[in-house]
PDB file of N, CA and C in Angstrom:
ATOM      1  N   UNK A   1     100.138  40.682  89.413  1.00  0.00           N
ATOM      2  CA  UNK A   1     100.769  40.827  90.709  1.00  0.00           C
ATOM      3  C   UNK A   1     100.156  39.824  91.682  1.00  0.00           C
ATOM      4  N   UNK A   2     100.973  39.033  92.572  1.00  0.00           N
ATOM      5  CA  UNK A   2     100.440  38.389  93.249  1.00  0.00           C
ATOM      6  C   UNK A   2      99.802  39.047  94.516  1.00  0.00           C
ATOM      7  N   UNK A   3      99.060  37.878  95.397  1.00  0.00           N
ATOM      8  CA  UNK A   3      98.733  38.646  96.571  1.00  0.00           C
ATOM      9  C   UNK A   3      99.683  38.389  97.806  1.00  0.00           C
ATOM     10  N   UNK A   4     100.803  39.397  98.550  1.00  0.00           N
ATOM     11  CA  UNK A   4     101.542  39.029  99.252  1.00  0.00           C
ATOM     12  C   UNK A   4     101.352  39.757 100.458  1.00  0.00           C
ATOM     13  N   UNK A   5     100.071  40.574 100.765  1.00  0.00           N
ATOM     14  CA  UNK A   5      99.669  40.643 102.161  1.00  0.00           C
ATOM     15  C   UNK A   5      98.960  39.628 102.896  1.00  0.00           C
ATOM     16  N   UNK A   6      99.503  39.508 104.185  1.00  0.00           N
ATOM     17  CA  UNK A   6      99.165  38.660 105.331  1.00  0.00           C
ATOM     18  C   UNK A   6     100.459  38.249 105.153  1.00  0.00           C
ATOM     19  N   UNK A   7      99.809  36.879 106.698  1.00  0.00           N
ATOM     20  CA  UNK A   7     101.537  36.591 107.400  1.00  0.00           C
ATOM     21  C   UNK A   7     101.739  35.512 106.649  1.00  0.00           C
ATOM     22  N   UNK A   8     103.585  35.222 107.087  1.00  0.00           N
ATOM     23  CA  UNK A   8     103.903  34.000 106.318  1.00  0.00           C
ATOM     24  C   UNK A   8     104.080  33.284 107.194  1.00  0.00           C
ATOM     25  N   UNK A   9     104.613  32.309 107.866  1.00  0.00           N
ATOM     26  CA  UNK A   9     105.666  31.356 108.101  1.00  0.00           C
ATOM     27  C   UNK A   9     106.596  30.888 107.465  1.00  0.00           C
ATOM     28  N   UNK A  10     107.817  31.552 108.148  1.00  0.00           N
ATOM     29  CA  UNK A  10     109.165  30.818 106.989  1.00  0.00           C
ATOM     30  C   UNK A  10     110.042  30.394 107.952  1.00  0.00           C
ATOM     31  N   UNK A  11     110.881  29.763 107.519  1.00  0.00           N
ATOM     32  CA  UNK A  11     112.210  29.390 107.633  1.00  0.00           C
ATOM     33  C   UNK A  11     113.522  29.626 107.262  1.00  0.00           C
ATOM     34  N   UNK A  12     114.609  30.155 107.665  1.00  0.00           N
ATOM     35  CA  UNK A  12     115.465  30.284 106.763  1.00  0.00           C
ATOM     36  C   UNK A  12     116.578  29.039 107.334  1.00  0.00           C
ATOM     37  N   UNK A  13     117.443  28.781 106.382  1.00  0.00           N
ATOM     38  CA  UNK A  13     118.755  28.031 106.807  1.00  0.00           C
ATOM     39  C   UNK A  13     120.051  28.765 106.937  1.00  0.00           C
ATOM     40  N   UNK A  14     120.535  29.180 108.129  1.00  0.00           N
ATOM     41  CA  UNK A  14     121.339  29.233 108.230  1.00  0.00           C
ATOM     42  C   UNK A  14     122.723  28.692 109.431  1.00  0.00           C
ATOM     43  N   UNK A  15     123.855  29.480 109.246  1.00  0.00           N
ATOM     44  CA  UNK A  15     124.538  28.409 109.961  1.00  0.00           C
ATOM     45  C   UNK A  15     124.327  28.366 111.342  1.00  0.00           C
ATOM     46  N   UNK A  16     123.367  29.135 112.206  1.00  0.00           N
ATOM     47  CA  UNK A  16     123.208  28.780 113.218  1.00  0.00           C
ATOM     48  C   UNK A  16     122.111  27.700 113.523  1.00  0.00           C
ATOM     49  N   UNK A  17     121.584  26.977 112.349  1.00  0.00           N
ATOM     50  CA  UNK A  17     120.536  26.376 112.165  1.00  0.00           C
ATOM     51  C   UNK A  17     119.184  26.755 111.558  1.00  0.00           C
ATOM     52  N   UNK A  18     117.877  26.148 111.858  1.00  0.00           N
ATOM     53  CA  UNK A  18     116.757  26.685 110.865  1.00  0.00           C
ATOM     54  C   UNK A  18     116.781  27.474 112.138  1.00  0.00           C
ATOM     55  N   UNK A  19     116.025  29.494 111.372  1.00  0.00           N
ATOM     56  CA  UNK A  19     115.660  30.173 112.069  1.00  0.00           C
ATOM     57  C   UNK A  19     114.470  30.382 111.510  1.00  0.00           C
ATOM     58  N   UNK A  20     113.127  30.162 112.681  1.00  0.00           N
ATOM     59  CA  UNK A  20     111.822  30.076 112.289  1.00  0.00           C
ATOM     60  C   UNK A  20     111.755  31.745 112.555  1.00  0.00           C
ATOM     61  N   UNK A  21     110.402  32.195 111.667  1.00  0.00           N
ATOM     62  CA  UNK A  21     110.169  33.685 111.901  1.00  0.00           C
ATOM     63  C   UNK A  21     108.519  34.245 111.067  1.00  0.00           C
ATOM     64  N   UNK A  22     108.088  34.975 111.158  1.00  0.00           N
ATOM     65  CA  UNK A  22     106.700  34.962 110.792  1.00  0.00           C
ATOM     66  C   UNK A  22     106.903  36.616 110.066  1.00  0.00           C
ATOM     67  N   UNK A  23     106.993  36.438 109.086  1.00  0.00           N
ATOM     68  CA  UNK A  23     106.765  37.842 108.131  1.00  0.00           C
ATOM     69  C   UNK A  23     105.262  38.249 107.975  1.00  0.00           C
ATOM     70  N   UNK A  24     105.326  39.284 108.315  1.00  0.00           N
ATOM     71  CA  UNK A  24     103.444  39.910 107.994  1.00  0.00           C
ATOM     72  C   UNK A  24     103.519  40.980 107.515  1.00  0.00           C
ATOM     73  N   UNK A  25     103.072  41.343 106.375  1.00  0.00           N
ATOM     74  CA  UNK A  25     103.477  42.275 104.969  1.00  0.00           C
ATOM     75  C   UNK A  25     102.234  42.583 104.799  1.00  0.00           C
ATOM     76  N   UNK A  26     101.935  44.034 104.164  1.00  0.00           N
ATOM     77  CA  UNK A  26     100.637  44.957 103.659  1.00  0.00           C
ATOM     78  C   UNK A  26     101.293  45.582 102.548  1.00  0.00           C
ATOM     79  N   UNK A  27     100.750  45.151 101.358  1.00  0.00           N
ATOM     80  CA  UNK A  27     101.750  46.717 100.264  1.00  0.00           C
ATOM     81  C   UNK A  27     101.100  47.365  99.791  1.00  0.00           C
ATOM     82  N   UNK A  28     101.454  48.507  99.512  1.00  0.00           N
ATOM     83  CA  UNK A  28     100.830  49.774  98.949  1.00  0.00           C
ATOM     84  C   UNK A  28     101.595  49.642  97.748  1.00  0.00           C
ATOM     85  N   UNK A  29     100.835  49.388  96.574  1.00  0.00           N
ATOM     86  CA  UNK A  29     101.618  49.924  95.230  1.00  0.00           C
ATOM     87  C   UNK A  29     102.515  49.077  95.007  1.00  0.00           C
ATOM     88  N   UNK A  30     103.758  49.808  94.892  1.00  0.00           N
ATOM     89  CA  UNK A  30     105.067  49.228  95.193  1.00  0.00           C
ATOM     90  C   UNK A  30     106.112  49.227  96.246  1.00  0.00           C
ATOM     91  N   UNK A  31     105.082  49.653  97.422  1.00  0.00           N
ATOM     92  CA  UNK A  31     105.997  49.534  98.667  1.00  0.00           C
ATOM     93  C   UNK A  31     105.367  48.625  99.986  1.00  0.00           C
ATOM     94  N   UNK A  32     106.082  48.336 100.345  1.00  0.00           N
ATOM     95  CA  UNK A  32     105.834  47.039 101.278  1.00  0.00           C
ATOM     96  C   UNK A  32     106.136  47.232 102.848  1.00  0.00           C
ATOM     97  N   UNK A  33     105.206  47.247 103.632  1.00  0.00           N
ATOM     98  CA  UNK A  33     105.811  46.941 105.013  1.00  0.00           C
ATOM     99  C   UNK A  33     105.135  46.181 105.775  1.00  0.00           C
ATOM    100  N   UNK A  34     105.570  46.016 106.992  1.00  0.00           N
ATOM    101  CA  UNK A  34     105.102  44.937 107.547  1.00  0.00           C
ATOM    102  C   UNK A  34     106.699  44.339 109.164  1.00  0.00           C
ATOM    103  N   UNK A  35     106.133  43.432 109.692  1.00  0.00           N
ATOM    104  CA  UNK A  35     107.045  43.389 110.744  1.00  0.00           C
ATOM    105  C   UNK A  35     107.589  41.820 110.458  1.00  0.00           C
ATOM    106  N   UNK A  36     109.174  41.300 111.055  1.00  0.00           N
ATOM    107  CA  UNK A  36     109.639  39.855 111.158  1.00  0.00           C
ATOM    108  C   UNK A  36     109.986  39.842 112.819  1.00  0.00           C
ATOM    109  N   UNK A  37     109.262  38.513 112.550  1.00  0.00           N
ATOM    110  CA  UNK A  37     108.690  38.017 114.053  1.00  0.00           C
ATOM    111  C   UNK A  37     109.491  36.735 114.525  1.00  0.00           C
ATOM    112  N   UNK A  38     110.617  36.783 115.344  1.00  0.00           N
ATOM    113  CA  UNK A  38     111.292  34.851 115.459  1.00  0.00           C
ATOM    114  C   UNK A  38     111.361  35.126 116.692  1.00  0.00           C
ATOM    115  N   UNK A  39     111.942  33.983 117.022  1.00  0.00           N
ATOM    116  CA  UNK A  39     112.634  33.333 118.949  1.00  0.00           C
ATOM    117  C   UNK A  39     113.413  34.686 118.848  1.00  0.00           C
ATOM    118  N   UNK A  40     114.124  35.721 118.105  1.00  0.00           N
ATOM    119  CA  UNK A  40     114.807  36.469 118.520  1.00  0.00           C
ATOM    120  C   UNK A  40     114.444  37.669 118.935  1.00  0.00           C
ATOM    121  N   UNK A  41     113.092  37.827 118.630  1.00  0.00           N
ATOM    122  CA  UNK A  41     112.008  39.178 118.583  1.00  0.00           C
ATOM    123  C   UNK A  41     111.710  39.752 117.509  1.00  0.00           C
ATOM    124  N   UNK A  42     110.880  40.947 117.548  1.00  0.00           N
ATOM    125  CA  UNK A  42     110.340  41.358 116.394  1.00  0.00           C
ATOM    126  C   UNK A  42     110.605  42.381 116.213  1.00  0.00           C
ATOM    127  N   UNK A  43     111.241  42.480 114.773  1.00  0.00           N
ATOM    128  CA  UNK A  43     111.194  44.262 114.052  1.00  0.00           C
ATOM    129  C   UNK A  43     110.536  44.854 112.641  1.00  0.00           C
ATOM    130  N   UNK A  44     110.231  46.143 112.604  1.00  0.00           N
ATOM    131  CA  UNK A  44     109.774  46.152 111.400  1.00  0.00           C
ATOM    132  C   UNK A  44     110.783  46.014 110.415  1.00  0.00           C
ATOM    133  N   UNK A  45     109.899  45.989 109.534  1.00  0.00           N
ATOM    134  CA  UNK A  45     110.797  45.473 107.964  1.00  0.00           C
ATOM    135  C   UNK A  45     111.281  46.981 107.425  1.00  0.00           C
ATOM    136  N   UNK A  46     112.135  47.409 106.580  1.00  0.00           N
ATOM    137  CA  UNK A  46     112.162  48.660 106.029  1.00  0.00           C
ATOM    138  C   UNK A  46     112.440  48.634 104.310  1.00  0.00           C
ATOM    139  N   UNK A  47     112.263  49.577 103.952  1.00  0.00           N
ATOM    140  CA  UNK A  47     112.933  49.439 102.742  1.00  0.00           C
ATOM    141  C   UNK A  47     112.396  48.610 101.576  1.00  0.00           C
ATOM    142  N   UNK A  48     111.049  48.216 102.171  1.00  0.00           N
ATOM    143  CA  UNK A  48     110.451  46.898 101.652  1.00  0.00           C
ATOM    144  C   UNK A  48     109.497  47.267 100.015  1.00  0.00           C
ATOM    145  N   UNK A  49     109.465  46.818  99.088  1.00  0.00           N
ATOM    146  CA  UNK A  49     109.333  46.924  97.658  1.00  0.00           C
ATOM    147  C   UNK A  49     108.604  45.698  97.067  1.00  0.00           C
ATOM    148  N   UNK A  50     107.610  45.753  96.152  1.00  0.00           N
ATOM    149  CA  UNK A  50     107.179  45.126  95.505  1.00  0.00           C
ATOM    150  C   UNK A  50     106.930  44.774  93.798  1.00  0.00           C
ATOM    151  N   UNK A  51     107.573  44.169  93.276  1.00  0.00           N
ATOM    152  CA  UNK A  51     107.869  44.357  91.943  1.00  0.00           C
ATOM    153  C   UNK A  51     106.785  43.089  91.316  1.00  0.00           C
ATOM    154  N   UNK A  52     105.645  43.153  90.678  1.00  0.00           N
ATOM    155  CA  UNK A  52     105.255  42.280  90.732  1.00  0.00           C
ATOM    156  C   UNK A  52     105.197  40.845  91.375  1.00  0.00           C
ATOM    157  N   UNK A  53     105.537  39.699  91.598  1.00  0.00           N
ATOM    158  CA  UNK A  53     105.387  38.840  92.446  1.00  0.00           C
ATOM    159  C   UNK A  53     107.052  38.479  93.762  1.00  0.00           C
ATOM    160  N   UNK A  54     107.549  39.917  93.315  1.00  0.00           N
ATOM    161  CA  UNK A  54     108.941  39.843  93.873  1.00  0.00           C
ATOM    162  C   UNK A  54     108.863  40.517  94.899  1.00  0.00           C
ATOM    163  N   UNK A  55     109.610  40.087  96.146  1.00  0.00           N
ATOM    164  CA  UNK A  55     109.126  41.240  97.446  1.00  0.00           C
ATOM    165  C   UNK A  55     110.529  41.065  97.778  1.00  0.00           C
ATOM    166  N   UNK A  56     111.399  42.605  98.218  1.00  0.00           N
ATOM    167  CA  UNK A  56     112.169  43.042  98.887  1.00  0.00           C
ATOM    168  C   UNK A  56     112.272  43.597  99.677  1.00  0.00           C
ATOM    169  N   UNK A  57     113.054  43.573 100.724  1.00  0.00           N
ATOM    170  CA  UNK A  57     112.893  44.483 102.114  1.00  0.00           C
ATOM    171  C   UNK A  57     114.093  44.319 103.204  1.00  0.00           C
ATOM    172  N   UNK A  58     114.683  44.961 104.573  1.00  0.00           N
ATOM    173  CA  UNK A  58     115.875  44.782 104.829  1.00  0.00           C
ATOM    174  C   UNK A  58     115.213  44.473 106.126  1.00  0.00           C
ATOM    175  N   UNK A  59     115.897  43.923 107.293  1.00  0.00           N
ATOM    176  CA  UNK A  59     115.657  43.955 108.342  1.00  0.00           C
ATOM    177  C   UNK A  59     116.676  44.141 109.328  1.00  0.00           C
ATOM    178  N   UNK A  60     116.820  44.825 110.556  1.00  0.00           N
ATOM    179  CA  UNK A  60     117.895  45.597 111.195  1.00  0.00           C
ATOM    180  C   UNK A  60     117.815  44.055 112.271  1.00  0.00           C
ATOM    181  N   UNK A  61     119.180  43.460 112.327  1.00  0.00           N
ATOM    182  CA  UNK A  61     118.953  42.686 113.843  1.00  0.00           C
ATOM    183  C   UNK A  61     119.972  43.253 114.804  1.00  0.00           C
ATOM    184  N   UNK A  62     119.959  42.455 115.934  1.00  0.00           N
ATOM    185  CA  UNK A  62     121.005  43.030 117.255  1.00  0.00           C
ATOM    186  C   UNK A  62     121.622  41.584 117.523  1.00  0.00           C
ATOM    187  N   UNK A  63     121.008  40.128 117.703  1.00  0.00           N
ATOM    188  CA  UNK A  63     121.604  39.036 117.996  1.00  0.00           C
ATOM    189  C   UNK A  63     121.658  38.433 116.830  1.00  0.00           C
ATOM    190  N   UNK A  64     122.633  37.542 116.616  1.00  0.00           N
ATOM    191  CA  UNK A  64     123.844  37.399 117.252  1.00  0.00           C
ATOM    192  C   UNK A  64     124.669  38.444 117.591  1.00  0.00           C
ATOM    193  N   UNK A  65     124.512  39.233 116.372  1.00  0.00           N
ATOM    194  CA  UNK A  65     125.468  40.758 116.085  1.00  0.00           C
ATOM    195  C   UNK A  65     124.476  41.616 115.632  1.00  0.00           C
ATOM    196  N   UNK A  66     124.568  42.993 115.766  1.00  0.00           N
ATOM    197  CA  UNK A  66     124.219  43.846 114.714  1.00  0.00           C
ATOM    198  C   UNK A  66     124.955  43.492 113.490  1.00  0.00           C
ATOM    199  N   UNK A  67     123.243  43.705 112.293  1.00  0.00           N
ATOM    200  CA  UNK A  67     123.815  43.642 111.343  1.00  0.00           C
ATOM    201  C   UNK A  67     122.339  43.897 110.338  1.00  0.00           C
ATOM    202  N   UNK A  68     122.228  44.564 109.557  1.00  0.00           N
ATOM    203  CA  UNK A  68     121.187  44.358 108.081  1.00  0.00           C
ATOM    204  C   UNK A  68     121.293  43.582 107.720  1.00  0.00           C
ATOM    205  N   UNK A  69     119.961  42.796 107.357  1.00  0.00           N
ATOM    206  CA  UNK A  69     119.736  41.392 106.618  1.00  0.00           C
ATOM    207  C   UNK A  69     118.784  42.003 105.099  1.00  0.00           C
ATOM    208  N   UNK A  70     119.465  41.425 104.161  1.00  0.00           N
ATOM    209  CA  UNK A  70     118.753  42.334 102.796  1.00  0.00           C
ATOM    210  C   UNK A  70     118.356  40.836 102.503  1.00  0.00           C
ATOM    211  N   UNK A  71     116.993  40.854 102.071  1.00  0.00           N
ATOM    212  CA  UNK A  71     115.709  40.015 101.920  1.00  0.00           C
ATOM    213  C   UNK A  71     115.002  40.195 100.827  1.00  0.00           C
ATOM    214  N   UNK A  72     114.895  39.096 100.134  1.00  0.00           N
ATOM    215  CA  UNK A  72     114.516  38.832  98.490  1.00  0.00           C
ATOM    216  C   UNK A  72     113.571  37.391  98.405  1.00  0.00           C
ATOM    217  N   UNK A  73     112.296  37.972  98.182  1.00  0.00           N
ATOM    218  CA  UNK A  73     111.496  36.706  98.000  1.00  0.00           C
ATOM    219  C   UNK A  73     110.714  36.800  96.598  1.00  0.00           C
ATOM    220  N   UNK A  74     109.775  35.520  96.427  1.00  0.00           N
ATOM    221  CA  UNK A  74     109.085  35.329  95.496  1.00  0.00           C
ATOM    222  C   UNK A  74     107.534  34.557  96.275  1.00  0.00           C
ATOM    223  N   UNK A  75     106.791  35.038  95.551  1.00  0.00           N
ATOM    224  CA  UNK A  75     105.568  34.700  96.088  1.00  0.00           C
ATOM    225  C   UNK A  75     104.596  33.777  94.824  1.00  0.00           C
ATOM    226  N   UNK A  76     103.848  32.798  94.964  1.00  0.00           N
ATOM    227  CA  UNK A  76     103.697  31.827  94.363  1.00  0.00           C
ATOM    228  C   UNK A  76     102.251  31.288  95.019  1.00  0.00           C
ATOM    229  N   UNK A  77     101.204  31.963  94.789  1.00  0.00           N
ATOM    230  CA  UNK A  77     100.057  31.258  95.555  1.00  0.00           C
ATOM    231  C   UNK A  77     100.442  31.533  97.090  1.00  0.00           C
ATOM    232  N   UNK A  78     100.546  30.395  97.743  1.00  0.00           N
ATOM    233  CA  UNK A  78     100.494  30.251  99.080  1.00  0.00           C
ATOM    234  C   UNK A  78     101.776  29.993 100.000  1.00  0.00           C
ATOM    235  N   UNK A  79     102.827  30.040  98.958  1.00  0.00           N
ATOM    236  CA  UNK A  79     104.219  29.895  99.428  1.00  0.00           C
ATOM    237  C   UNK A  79     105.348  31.064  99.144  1.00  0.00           C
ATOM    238  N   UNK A  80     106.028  31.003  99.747  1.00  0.00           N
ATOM    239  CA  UNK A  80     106.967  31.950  99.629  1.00  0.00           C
ATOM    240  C   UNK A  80     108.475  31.542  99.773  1.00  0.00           C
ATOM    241  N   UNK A  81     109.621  31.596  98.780  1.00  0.00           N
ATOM    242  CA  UNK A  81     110.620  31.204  98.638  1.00  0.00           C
ATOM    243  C   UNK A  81     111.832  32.408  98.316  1.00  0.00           C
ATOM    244  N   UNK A  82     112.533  32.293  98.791  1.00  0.00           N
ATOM    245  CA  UNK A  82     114.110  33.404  98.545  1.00  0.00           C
ATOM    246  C   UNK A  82     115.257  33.755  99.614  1.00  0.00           C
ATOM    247  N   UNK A  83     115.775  34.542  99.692  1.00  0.00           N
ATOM    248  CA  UNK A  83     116.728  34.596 100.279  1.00  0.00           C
ATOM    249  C   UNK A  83     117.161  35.729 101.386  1.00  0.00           C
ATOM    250  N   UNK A  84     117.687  35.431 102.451  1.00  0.00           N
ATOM    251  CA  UNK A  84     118.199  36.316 103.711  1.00  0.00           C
ATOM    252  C   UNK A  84     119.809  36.230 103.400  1.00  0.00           C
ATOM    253  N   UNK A  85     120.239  37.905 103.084  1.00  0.00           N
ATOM    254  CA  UNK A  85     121.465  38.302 103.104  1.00  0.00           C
ATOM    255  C   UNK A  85     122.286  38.543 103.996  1.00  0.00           C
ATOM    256  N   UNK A  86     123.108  37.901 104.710  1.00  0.00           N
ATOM    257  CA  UNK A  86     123.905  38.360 105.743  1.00  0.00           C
ATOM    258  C   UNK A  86     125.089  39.151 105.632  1.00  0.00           C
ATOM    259  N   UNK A  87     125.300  39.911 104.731  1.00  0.00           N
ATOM    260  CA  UNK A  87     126.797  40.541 104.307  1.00  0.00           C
ATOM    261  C   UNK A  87     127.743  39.574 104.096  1.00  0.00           C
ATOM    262  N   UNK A  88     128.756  39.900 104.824  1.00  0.00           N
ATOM    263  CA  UNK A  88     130.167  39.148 104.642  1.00  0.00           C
ATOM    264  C   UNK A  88     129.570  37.710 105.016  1.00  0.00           C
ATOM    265  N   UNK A  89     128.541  37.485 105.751  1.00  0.00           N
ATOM    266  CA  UNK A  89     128.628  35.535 106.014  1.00  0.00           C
ATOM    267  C   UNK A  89     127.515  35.072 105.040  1.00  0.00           C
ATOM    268  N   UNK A  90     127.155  35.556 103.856  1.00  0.00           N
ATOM    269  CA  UNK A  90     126.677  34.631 102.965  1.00  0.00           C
ATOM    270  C   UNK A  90     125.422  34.989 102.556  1.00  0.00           C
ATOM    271  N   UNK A  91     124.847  34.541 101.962  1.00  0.00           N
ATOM    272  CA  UNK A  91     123.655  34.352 101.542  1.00  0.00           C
ATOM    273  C   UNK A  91     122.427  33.113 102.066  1.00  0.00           C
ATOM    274  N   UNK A  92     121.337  33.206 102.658  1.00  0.00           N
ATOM    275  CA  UNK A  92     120.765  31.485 103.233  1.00  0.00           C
ATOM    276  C   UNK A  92     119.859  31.842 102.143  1.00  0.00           C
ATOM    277  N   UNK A  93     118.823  30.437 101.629  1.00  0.00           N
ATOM    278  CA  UNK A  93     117.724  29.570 101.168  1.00  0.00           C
ATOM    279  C   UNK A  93     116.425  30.419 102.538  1.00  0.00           C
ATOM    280  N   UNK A  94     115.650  30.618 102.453  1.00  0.00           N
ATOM    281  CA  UNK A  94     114.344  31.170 103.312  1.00  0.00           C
ATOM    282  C   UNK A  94     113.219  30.364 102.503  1.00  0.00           C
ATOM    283  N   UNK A  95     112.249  30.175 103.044  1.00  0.00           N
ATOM    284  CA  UNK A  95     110.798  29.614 102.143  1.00  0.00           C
ATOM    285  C   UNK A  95     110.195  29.486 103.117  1.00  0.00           C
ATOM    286  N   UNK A  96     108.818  29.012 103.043  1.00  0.00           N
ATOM    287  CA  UNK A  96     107.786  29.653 103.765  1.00  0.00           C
ATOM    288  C   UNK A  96     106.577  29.155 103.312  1.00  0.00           C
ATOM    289  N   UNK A  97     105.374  29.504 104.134  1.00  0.00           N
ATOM    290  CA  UNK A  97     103.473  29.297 103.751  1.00  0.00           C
ATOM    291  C   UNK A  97     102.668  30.425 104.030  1.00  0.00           C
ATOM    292  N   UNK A  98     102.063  30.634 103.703  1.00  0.00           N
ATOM    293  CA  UNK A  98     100.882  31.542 104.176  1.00  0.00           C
ATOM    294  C   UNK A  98     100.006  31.145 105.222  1.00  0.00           C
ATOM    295  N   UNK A  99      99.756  31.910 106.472  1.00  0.00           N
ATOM    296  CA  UNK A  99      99.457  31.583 107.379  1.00  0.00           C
ATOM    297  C   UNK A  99      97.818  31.376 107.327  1.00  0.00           C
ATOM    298  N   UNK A 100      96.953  30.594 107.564  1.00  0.00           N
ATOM    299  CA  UNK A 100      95.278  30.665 107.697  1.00  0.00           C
ATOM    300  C   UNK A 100      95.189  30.295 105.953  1.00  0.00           C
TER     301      UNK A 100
END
C-alpha cells in the first residue's frame, strides 16, 4: 500500500480551464478522508476509500453548478494521477505532487 496521507497539489483539466486545488487525505484502513481546497473553496471529501495504491472519494461542489464530482486516483511515490467525474459533462485528466 502506498503512502497517500498528506497534501497534494493537483490540477485537473477541465473545460473551464486548469482548476488548481490541494487535496489533504489521512486513511484509516480502507477509508479515506480529508478536505479539497481551490480558488473555489474548500470541502470535505466523502465517501473516500482506499484500495491499495488506489484512492476514491466524491466531492459535493456549488460553483459553477451544484453537482458531485466522483474522484479516482493513483498514487505513485510522490505523485498523484486520475480522474474528476463530472456526470453528464465528462470525465477530466487530474495529476498532482506531494506537498513538502
Amino acid at each position: 500500500m502506498a503512502n497517500v496521507d498528506g497534501s497534494w497539489d493537483t490540477v485537473t483539466k477541465s473545460p473551464m480551464g486548469d482548476q488548481k486545488a490541494t487535496l489533504t487525505v489521512k486513511s484509516d484502513g480502507n477509508s479515506l478522508t480529508g478536505t479539497y481546497s481551490g480558488a473555489l473553496g474548500s470541502t470535505a471529501i466523502t465517501d473516500g476509500k482506499v484500495e491499495g495504491d488506489t484512492l476514491s472519494w466524491k466531492v459535493s461542489i456549488v460553483v459553477p453548478m451544484p453537482m458531485t464530482l466522483d474522484c479516482e486516483a493513483t498514487v505513485e511515490g510522490d505523485t498523484i494521477s486520475g480522474t474528476v467525474g463530472a456526470g453528464a459533462f465528462g470525465s477530466f485528466p487530474m495529476a498532482g505532487s506531494r506537498v513538502g
